[in-house]
N, C-alpha and C. Protein backbone atom coordinates (compact mmCIF):
# COMPACT_ATOMS: atom_id res chain seq x y z
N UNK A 1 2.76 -3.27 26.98
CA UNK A 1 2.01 -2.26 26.24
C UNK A 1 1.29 -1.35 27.21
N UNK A 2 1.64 0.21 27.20
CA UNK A 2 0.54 0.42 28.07
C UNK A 2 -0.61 1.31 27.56
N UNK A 3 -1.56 1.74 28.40
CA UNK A 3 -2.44 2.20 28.04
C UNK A 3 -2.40 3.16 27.18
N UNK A 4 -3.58 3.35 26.31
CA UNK A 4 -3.68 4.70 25.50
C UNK A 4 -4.04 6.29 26.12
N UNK A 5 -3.03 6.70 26.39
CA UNK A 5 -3.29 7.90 27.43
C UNK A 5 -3.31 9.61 26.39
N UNK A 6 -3.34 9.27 25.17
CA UNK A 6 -3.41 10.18 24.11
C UNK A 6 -3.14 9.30 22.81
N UNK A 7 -4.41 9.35 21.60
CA UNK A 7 -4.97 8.76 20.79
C UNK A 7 -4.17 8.86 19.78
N UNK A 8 -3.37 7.78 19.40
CA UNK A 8 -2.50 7.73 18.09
C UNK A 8 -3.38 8.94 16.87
N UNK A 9 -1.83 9.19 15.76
CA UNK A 9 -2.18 10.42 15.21
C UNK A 9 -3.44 9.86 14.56
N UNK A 10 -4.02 10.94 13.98
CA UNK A 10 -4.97 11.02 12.94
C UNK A 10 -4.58 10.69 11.40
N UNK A 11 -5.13 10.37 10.62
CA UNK A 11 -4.69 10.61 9.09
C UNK A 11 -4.40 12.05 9.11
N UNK A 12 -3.15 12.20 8.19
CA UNK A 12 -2.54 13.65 7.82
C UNK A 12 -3.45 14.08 6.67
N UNK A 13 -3.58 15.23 6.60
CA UNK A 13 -4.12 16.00 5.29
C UNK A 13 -2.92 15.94 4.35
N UNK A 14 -2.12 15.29 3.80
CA UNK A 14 -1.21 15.60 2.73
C UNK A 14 -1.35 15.32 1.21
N UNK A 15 -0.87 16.07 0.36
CA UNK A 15 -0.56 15.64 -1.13
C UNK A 15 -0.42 14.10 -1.54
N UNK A 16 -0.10 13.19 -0.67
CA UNK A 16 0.24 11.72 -1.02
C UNK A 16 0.12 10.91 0.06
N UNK A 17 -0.93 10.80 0.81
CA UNK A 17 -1.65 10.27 1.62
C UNK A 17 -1.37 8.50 1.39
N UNK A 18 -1.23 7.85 0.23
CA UNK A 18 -0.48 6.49 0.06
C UNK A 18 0.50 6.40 0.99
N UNK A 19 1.24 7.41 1.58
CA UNK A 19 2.41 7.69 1.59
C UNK A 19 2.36 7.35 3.68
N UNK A 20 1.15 7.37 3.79
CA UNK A 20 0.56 6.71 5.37
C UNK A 20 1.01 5.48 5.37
N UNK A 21 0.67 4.27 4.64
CA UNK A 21 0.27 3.49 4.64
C UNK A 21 2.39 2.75 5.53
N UNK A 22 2.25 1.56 6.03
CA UNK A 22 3.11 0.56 6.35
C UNK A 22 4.20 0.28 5.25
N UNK A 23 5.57 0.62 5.05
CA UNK A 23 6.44 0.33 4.07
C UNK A 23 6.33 -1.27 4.38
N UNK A 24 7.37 -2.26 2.86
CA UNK A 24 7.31 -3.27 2.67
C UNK A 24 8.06 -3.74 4.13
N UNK A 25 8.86 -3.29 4.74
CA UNK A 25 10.02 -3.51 5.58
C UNK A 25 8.89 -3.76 6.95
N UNK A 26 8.07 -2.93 7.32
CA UNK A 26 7.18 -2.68 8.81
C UNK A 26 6.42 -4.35 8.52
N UNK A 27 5.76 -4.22 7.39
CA UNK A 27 5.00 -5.39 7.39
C UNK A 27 4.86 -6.50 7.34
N UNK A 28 6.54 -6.56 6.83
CA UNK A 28 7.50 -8.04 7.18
C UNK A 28 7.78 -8.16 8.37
N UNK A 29 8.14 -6.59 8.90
CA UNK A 29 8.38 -6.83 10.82
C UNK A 29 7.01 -7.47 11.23
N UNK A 30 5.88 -7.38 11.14
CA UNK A 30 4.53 -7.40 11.62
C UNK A 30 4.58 -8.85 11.93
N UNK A 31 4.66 -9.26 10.02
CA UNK A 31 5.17 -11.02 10.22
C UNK A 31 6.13 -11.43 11.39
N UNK A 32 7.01 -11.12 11.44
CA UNK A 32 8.28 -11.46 12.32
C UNK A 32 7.55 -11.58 13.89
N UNK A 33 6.75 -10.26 14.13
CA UNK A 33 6.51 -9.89 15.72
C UNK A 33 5.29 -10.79 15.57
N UNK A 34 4.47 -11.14 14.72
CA UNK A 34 3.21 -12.34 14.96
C UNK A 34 3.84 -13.87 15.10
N UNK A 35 4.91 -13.69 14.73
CA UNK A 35 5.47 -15.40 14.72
C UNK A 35 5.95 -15.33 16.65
N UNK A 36 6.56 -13.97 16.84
CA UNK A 36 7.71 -14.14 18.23
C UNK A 36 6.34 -14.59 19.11
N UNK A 37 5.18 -13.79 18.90
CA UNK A 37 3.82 -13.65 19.90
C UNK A 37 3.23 -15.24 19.76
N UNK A 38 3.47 -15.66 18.63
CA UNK A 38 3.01 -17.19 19.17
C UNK A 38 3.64 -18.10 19.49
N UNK A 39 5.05 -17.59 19.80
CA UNK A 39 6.39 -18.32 20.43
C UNK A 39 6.11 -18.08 21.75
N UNK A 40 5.16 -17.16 21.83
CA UNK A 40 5.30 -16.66 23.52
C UNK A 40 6.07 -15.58 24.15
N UNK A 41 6.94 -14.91 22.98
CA UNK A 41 7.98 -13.60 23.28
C UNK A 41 6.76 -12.50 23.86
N UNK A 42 6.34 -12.56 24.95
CA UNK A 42 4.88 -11.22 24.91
C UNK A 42 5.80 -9.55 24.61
N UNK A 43 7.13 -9.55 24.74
CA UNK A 43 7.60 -8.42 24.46
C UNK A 43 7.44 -7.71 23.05
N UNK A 44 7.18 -8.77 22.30
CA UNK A 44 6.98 -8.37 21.29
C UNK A 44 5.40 -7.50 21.05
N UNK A 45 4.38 -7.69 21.78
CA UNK A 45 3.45 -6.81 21.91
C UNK A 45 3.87 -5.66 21.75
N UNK A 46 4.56 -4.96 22.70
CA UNK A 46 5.23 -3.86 22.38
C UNK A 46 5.42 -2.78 21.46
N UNK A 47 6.24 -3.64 20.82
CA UNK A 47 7.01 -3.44 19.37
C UNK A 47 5.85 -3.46 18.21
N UNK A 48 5.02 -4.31 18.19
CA UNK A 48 4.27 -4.25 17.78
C UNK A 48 3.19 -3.09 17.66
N UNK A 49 2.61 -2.89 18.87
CA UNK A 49 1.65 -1.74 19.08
C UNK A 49 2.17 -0.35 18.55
N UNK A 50 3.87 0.01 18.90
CA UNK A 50 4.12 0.81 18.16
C UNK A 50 4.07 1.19 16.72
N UNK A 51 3.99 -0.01 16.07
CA UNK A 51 4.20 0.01 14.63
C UNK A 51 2.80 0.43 14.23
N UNK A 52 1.62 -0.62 14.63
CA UNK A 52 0.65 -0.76 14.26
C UNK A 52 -0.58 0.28 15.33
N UNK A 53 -0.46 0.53 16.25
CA UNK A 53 -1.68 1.44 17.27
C UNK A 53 -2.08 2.20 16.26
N UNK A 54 -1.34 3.09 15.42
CA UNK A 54 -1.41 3.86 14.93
C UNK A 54 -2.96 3.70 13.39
N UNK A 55 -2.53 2.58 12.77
CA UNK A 55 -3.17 2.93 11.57
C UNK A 55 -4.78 1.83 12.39
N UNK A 56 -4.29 1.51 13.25
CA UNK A 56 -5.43 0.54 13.64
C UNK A 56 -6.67 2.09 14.75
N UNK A 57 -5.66 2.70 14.89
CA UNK A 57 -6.59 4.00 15.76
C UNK A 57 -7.49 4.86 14.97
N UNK A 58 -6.76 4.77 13.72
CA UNK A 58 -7.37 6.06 12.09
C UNK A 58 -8.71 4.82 11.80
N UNK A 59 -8.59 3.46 11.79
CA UNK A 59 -9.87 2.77 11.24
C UNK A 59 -10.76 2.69 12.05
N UNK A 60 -10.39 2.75 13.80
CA UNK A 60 -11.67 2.84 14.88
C UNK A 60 -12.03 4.22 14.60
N UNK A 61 -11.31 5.46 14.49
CA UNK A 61 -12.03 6.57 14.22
C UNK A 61 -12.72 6.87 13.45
N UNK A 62 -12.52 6.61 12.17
CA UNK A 62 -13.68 6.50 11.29
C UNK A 62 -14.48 5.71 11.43
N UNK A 63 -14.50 4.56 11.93
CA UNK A 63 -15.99 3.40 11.96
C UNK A 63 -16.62 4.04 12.96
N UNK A 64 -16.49 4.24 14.12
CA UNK A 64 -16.79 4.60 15.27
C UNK A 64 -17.69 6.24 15.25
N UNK A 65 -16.56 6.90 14.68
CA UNK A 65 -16.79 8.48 14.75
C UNK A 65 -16.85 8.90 16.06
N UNK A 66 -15.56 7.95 16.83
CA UNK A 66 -15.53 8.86 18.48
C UNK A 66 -14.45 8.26 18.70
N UNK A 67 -13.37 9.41 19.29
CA UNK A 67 -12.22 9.47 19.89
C UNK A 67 -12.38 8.58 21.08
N UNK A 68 -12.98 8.59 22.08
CA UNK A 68 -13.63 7.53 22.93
C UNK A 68 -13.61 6.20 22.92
N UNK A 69 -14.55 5.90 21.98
CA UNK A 69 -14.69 4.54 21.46
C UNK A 69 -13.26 4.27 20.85
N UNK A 70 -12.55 5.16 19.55
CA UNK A 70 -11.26 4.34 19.24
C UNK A 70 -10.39 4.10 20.08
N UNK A 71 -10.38 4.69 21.50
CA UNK A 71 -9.35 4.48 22.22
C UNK A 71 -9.84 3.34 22.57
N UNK A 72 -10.91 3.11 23.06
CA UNK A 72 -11.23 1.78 23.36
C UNK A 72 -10.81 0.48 22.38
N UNK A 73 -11.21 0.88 20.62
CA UNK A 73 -10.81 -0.27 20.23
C UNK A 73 -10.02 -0.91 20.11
N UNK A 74 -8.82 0.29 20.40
CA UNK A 74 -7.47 0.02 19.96
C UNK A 74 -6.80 -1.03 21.33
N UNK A 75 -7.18 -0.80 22.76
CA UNK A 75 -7.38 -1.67 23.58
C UNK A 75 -7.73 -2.99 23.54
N UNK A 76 -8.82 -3.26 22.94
CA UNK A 76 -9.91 -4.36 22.31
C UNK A 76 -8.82 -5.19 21.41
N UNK A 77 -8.45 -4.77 20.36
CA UNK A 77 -7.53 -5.54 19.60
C UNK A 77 -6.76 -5.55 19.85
N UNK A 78 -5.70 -5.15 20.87
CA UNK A 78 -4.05 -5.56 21.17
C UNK A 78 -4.68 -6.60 22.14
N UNK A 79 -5.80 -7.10 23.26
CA UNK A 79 -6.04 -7.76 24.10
C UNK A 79 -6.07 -8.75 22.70
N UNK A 80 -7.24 -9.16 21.95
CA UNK A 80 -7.33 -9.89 20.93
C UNK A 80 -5.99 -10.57 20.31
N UNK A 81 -5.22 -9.49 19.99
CA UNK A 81 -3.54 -10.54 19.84
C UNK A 81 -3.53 -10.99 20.70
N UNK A 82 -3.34 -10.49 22.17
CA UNK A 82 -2.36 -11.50 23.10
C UNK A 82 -3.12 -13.01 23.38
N UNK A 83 -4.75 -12.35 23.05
CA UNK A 83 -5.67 -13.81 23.39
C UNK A 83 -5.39 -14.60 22.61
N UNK A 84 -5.04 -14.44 21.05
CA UNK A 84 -5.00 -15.35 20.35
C UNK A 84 -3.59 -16.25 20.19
N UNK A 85 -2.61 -15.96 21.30
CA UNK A 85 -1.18 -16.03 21.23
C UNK A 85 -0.69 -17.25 20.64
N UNK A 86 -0.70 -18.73 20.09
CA UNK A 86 0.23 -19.23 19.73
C UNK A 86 -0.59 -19.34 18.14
N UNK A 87 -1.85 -19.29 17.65
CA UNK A 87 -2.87 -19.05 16.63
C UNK A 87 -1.94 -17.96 15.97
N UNK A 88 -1.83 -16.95 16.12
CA UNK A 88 -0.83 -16.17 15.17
C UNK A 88 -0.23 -16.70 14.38
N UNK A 89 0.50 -17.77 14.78
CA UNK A 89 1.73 -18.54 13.39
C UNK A 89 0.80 -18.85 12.35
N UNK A 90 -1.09 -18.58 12.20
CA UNK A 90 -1.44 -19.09 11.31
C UNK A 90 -1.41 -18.15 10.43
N UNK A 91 -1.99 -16.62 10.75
CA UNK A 91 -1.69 -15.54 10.44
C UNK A 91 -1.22 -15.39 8.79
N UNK A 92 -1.39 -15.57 7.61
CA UNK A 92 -0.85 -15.33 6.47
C UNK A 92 -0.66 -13.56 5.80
N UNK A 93 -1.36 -12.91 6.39
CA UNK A 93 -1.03 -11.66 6.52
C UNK A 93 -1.43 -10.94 7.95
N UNK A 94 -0.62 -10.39 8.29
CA UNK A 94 -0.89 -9.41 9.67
C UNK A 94 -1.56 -8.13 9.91
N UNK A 95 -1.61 -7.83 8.51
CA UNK A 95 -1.63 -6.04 8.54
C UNK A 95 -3.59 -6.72 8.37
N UNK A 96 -3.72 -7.75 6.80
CA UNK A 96 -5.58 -7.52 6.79
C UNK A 96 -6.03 -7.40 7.83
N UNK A 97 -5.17 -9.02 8.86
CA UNK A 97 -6.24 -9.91 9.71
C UNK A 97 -6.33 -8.35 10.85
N UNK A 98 -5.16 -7.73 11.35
CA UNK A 98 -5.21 -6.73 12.38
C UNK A 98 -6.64 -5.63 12.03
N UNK A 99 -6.93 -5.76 10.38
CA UNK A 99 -7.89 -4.09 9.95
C UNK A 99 -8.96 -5.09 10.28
N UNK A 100 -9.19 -6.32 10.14
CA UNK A 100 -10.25 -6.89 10.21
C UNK A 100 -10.60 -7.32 11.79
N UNK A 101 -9.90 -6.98 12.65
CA UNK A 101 -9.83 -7.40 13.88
C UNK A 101 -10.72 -6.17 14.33
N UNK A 102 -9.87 -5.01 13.45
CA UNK A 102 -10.55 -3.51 14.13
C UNK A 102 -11.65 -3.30 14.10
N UNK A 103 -12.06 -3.81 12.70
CA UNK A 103 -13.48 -3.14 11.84
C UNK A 103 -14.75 -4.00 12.71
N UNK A 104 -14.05 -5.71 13.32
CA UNK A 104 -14.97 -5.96 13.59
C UNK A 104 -15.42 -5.51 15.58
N UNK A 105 -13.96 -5.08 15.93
CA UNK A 105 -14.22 -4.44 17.41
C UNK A 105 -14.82 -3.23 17.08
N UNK A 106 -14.55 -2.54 16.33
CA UNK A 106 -15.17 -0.95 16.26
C UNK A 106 -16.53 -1.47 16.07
N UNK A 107 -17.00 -2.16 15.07
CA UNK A 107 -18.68 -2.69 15.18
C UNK A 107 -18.92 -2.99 16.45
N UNK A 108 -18.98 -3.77 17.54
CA UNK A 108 -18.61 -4.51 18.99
C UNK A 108 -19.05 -3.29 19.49
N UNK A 109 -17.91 -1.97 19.35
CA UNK A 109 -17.81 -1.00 20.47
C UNK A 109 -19.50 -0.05 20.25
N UNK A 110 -19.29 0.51 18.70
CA UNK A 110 -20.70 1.10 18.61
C UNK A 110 -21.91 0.08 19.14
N UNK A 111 -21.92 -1.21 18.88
CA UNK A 111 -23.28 -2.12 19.78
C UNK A 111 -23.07 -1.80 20.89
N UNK A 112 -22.15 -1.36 21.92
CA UNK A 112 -22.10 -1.56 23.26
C UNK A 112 -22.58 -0.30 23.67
N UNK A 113 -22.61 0.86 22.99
CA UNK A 113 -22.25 2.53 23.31
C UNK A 113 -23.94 2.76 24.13
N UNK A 114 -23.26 3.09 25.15
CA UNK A 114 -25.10 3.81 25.60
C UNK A 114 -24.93 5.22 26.00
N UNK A 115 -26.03 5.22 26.26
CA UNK A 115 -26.78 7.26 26.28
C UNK A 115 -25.39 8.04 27.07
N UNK A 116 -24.37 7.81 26.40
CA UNK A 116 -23.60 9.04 28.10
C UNK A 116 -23.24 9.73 26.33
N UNK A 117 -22.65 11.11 26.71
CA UNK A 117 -21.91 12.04 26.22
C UNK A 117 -20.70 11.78 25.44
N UNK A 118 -20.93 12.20 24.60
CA UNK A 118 -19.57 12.04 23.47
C UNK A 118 -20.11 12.86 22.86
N UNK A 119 -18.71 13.64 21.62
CA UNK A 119 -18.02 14.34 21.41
C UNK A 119 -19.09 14.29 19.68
N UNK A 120 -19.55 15.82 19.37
CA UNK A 120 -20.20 15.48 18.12
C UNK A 120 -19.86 15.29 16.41
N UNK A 121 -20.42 14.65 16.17
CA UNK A 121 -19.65 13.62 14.87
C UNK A 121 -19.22 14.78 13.90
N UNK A 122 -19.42 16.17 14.14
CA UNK A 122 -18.66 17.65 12.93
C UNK A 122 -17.45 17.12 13.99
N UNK A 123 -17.12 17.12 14.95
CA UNK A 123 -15.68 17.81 15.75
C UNK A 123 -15.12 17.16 15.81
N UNK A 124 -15.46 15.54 14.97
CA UNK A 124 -14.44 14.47 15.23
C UNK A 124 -12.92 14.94 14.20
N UNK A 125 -11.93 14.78 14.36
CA UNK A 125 -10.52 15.06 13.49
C UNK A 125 -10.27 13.77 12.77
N UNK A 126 -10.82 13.30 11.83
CA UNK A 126 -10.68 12.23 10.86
C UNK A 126 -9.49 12.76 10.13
N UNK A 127 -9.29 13.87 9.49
CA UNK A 127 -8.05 14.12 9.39
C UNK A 127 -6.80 15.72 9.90
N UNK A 128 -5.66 15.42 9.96
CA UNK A 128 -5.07 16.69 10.51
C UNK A 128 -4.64 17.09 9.20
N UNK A 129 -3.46 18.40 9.76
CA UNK A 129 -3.20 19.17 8.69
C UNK A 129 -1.23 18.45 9.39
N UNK A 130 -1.04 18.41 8.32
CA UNK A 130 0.94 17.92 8.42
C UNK A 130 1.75 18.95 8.97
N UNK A 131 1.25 20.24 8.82
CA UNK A 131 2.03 21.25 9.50
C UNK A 131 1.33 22.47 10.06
N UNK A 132 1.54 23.55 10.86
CA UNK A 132 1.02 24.42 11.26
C UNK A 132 0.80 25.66 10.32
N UNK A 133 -0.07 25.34 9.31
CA UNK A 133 -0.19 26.23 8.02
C UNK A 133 -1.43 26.09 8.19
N UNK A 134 -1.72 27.70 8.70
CA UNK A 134 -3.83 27.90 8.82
C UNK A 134 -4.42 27.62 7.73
N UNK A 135 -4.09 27.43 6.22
CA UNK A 135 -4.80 27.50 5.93
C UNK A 135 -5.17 25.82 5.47
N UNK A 136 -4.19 24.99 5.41
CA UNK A 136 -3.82 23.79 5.77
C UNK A 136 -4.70 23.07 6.49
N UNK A 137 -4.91 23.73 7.82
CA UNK A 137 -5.57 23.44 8.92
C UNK A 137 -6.73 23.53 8.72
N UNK A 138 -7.52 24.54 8.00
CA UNK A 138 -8.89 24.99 7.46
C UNK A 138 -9.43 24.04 6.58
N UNK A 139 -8.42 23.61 5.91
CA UNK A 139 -8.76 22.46 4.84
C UNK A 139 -9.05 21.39 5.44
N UNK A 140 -8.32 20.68 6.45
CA UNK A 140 -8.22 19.56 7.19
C UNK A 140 -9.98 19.96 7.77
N UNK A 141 -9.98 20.81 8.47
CA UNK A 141 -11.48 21.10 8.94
C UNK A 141 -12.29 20.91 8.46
N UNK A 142 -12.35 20.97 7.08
CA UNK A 142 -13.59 21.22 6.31
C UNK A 142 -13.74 19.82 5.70
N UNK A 143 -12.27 18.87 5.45
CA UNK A 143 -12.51 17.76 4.73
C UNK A 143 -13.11 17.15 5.82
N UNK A 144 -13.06 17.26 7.32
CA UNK A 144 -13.12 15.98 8.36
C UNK A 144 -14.47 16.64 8.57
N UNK A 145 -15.00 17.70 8.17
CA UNK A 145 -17.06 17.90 8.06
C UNK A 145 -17.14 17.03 7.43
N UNK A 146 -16.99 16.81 5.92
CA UNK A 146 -17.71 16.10 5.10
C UNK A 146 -17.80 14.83 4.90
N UNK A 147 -16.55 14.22 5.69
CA UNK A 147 -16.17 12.84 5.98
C UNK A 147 -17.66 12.54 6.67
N UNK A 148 -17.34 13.17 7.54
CA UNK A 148 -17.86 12.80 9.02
C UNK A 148 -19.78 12.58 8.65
N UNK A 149 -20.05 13.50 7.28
CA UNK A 149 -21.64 13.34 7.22
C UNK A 149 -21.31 12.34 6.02
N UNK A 150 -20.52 11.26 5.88
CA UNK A 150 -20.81 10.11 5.56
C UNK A 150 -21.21 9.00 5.98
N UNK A 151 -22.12 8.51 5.44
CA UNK A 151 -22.71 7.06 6.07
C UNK A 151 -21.26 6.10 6.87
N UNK A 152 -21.71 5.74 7.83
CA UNK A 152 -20.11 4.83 8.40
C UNK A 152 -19.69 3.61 7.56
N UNK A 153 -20.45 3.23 6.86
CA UNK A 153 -19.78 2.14 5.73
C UNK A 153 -18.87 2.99 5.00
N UNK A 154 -19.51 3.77 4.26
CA UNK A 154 -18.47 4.74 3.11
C UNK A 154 -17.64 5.09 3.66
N UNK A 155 -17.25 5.76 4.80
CA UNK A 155 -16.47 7.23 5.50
C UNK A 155 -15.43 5.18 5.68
N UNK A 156 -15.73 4.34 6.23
CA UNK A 156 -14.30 2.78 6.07
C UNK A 156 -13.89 2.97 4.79
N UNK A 157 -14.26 2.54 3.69
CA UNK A 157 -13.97 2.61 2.70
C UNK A 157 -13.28 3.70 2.28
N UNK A 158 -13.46 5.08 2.41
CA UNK A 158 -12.21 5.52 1.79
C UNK A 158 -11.10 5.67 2.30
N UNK A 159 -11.40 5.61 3.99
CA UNK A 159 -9.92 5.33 4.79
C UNK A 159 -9.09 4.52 4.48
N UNK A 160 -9.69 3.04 4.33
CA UNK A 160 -8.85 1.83 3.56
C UNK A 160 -8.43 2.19 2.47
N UNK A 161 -9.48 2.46 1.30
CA UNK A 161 -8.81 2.92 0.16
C UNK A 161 -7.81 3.96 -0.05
N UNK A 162 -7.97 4.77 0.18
CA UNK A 162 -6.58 6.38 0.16
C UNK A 162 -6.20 5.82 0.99
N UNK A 163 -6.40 5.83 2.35
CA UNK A 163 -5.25 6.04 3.59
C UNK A 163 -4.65 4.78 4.06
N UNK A 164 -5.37 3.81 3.66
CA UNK A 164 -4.83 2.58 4.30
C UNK A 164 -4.33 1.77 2.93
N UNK A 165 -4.31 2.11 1.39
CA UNK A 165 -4.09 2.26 0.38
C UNK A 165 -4.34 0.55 -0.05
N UNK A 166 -5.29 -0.03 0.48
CA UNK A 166 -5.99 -1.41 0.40
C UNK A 166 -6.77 -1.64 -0.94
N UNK A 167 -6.76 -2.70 -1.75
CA UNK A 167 -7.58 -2.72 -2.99
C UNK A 167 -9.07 -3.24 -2.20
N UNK A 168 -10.02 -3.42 -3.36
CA UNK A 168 -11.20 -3.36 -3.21
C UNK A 168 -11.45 -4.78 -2.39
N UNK A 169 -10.77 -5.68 -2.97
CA UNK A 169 -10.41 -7.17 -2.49
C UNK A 169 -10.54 -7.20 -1.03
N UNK A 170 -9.33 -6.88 -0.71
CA UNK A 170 -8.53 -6.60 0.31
C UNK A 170 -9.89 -5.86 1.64
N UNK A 171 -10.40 -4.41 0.73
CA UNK A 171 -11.43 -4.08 1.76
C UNK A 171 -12.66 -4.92 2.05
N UNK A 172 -13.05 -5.72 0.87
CA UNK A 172 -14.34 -6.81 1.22
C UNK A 172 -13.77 -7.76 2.17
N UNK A 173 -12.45 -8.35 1.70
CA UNK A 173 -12.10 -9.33 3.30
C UNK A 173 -11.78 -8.82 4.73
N UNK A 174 -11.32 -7.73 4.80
CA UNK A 174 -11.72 -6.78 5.72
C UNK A 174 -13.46 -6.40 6.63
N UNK A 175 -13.76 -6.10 5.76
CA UNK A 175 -15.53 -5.67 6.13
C UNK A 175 -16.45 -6.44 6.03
N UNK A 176 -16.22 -8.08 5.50
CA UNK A 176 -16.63 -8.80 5.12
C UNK A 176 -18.11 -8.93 4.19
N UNK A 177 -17.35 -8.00 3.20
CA UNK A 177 -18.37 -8.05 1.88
C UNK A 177 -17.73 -8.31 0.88
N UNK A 178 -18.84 -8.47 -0.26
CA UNK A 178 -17.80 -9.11 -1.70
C UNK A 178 -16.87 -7.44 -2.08
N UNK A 179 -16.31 -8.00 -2.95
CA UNK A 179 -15.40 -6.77 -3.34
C UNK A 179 -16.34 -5.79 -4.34
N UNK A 180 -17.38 -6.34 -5.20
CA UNK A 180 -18.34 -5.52 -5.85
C UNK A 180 -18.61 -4.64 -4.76
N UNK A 181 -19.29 -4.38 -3.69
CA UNK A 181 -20.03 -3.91 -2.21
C UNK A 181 -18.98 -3.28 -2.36
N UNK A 182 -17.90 -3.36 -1.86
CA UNK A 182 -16.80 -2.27 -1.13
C UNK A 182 -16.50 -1.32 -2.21
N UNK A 183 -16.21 -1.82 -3.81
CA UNK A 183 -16.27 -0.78 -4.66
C UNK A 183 -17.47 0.00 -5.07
N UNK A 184 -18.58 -0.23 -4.98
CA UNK A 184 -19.94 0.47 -4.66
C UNK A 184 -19.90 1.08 -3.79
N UNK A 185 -19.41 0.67 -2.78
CA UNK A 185 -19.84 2.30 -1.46
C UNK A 185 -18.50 3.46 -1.26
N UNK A 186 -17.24 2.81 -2.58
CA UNK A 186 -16.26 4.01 -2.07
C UNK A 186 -16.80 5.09 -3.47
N UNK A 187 -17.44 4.31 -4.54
CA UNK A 187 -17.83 5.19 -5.96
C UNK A 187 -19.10 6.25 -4.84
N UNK A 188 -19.89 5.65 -4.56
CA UNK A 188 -21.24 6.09 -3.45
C UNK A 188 -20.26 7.40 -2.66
N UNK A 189 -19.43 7.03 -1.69
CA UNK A 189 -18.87 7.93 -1.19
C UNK A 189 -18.28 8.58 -2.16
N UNK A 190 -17.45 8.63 -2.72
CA UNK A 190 -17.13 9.58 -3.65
C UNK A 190 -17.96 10.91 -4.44
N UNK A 191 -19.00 10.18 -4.82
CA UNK A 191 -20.68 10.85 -5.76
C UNK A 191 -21.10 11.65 -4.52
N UNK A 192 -21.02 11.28 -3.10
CA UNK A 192 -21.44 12.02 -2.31
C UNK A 192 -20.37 13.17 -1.42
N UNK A 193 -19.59 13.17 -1.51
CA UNK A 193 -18.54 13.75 -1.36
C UNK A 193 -18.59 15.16 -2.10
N UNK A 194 -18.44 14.70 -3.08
CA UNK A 194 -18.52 15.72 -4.21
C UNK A 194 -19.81 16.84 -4.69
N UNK A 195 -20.94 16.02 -3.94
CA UNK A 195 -22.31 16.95 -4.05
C UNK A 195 -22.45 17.56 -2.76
N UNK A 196 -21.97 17.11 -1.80
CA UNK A 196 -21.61 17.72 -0.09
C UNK A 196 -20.87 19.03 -0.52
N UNK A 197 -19.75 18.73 -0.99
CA UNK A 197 -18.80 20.50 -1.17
C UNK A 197 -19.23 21.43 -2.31
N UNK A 198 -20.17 20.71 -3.10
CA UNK A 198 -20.67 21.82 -4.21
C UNK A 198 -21.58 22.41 -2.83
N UNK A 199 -22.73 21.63 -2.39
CA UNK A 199 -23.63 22.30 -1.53
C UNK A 199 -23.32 24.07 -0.71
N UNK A 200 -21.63 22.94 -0.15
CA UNK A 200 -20.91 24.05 1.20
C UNK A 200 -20.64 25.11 -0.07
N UNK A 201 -20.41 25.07 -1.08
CA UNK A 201 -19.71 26.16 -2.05
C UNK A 201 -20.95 27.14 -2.26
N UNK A 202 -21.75 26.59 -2.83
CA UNK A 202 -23.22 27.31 -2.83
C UNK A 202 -23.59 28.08 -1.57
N UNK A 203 -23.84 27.44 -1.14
CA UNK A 203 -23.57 28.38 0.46
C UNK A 203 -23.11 29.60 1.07
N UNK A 204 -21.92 29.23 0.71
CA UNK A 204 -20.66 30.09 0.57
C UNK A 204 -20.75 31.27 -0.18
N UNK A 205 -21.19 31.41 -1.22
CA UNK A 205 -21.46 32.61 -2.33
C UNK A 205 -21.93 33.48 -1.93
């Protein structure tokens, strides 16, 4: 595996954003490449990171809110597989235990962060635009403002929910809260979401 020398994509701005998420086929591979890794195949790291760097880079960016730090986490948790190498075969799903690996290194990375320079939380790209259509692009801009002035609990939650297309369940064993909590802070984000772009609209006039 080698280093992260440019930061897996971003969430796309698209019409069907479900449409991110791991087909049934990747996540059976996931299974497959967690069984080879506790056989000891380390090639399978690899294969792996390709599949997965990606949606595991979109959940350090939002927890985090720094390109920086997710590159780091995404580091953090592929070391974490290889540490845990023959423990994998216990593994009953790959894709939670990997979001839950992230959520809890991206916590890890923000405890560790001290006073140097990083990049400010408007300019982070939480999401892109799918094609080179300005006005596309404008949109993507304006959604990844309003993300970004979400509390960092909420701004997880709707990544999991839309983009990582996870039920409420699924995000409490993840973040390790009950599933009431995780559906409270994506309704919360939502209520706030929505009074954020009336604001920018008002504004605007």
């Amino acid at each position: 595996m080698e280093a992260v020398a440019n930061p897996p994509d971003t969430v796309c701005l698209d019409d069907t954003p479900a449409d991110e998420t791991p087909s049934d086929t990747a996540v059976d591979r996931w299974s497959e490449l967690f069984e080879a890794l506790a056989d000891g195949r380390v090639r399978a790291l690899d294969e792996l990171y390709d599949l997965a760097a990606s949606e595991v880079y979109r959940l350090a960016l939002w927890r985090t809110g720094s390109i920086e730090d997710a590159e780091d986490v995404v580091q953090d948790v592929f070391v974490k597989i290889a540490e845990t190498g023959k423990d994998l075969v216990d593994v009953r799903s790959p894709r939670r235990w990997l979001l839950t690996v992230t959520h809890r290194c991206a916590i890890d990375s923000v405890r560790r962060r001290t006073r140097r320079e990083t990049e400010s939380i408007g300019d982070v790209p939480y999401l892109a635009a799918v094609c080179d259509d300005p006005d596309r692009a404008a949109d993507a801009r304006t959604a990844s403002g309003l993300i970004g002035r979400l509390p960092v609990k909420q701004r997880e939650v709707v990544l999991l929910r839309h983009f990582a297309d996870c039920s409420f369940a699924d995000i409490g064993r993840i973040t390790g809260v009950p599933t009431f909590t995780a559906a409270s802070r994506h309704r919360l984000a939502v209520v706030r979401l929505r009074r954020l772009l009336e604001v920018d609209d008002e504004r605007s006039v």
